[in-house]
Protein backbone atom coordinates (compact mmCIF):
# COMPACT_ATOMS: atom_id res chain seq x y z
CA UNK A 1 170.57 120.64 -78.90
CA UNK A 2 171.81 123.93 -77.31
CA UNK A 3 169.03 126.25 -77.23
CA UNK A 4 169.30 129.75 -79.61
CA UNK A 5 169.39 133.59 -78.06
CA UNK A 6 167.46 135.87 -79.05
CA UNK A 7 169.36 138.63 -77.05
CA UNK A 8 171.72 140.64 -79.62
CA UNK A 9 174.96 139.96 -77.10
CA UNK A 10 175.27 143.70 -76.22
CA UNK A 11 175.81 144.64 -72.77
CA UNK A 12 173.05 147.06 -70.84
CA UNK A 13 174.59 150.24 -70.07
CA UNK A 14 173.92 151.82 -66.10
CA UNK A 15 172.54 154.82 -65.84
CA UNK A 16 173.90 157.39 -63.03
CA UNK A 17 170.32 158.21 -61.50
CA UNK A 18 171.56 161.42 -59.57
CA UNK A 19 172.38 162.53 -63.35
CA UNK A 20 168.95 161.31 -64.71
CA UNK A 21 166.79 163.24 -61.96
CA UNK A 22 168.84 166.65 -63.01
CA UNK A 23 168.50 166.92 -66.18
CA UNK A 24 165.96 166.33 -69.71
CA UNK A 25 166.06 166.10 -73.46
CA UNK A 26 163.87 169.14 -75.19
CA UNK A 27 162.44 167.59 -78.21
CA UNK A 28 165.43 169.34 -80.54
CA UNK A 29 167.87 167.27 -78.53
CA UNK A 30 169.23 169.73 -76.43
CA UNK A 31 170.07 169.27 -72.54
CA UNK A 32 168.48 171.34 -70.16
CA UNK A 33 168.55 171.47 -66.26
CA UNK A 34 167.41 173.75 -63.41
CA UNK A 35 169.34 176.73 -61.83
CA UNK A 36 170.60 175.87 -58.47
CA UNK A 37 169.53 178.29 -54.90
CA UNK A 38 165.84 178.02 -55.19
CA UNK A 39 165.13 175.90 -52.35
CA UNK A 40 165.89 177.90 -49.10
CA UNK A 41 167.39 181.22 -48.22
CA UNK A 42 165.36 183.37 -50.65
CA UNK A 43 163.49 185.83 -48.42
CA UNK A 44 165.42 188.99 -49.41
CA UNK A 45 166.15 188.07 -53.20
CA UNK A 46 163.95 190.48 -55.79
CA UNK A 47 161.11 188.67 -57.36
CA UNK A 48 162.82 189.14 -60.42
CA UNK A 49 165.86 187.21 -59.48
CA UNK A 50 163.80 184.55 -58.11
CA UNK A 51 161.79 184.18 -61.16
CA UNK A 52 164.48 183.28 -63.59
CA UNK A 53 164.77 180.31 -61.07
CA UNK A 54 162.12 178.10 -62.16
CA UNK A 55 163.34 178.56 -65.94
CA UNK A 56 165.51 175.71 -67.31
CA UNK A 57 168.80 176.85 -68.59
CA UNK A 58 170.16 174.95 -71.09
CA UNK A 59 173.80 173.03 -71.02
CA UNK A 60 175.92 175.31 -73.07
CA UNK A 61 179.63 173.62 -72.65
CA UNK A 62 179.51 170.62 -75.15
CA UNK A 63 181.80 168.96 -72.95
CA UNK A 64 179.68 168.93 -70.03
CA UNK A 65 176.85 167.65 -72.73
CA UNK A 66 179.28 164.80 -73.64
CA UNK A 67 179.54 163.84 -69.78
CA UNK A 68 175.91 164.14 -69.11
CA UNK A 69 175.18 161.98 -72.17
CA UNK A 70 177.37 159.21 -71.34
CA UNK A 71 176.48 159.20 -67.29
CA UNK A 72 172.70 158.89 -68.58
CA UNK A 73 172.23 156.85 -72.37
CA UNK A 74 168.93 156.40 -71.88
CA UNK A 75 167.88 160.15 -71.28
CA UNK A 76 165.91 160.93 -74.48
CA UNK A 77 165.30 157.52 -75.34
CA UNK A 78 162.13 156.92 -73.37
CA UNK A 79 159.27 158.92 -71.76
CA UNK A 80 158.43 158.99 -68.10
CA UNK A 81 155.01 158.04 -68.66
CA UNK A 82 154.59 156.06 -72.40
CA UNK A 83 151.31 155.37 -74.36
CA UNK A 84 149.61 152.68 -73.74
């Protein structure tokens, strides 16, 4: 007698990791990601200028959102580092 799944028959989506490393879920839902030139090259820029760097901006185009969404499914589902 053939054995029964337990498995619901759905199929597990990828995730695009490049995607997953760039950007995170804020608690309201909302995608946020980092600005881009703060790694090298920053020697003359006002302090000012390079402070707004390490603030995350938030995705404002919803169709950008969509993409993100879809390239990562998994982004808000789960924390990095769960309870135990």
């Amino acid at each position: 007698m053939p054995r029964k799944s337990t498995k619901t028959g759905k199929y597990k989506l990828k995730t695009h990791k490049a995607t997953a490393k760039r950007f995170k879920v804020t608690g309201s839902g909302r995608i946020v990601r980092t600005r881009g030139g703060k790694s090298h090259l920053r020697r003359r820029t006002p302090k000012r200028t390079k402070l707004k760097f390490t603030r995350m901006q938030e995705v404002e185009v919803s169709a950008d959102a969509k993409r993100i969404r879809r390239l990562a499914p998994y982004l808000g589902k789960y924390k990095a580092n769960p309870p135990r």
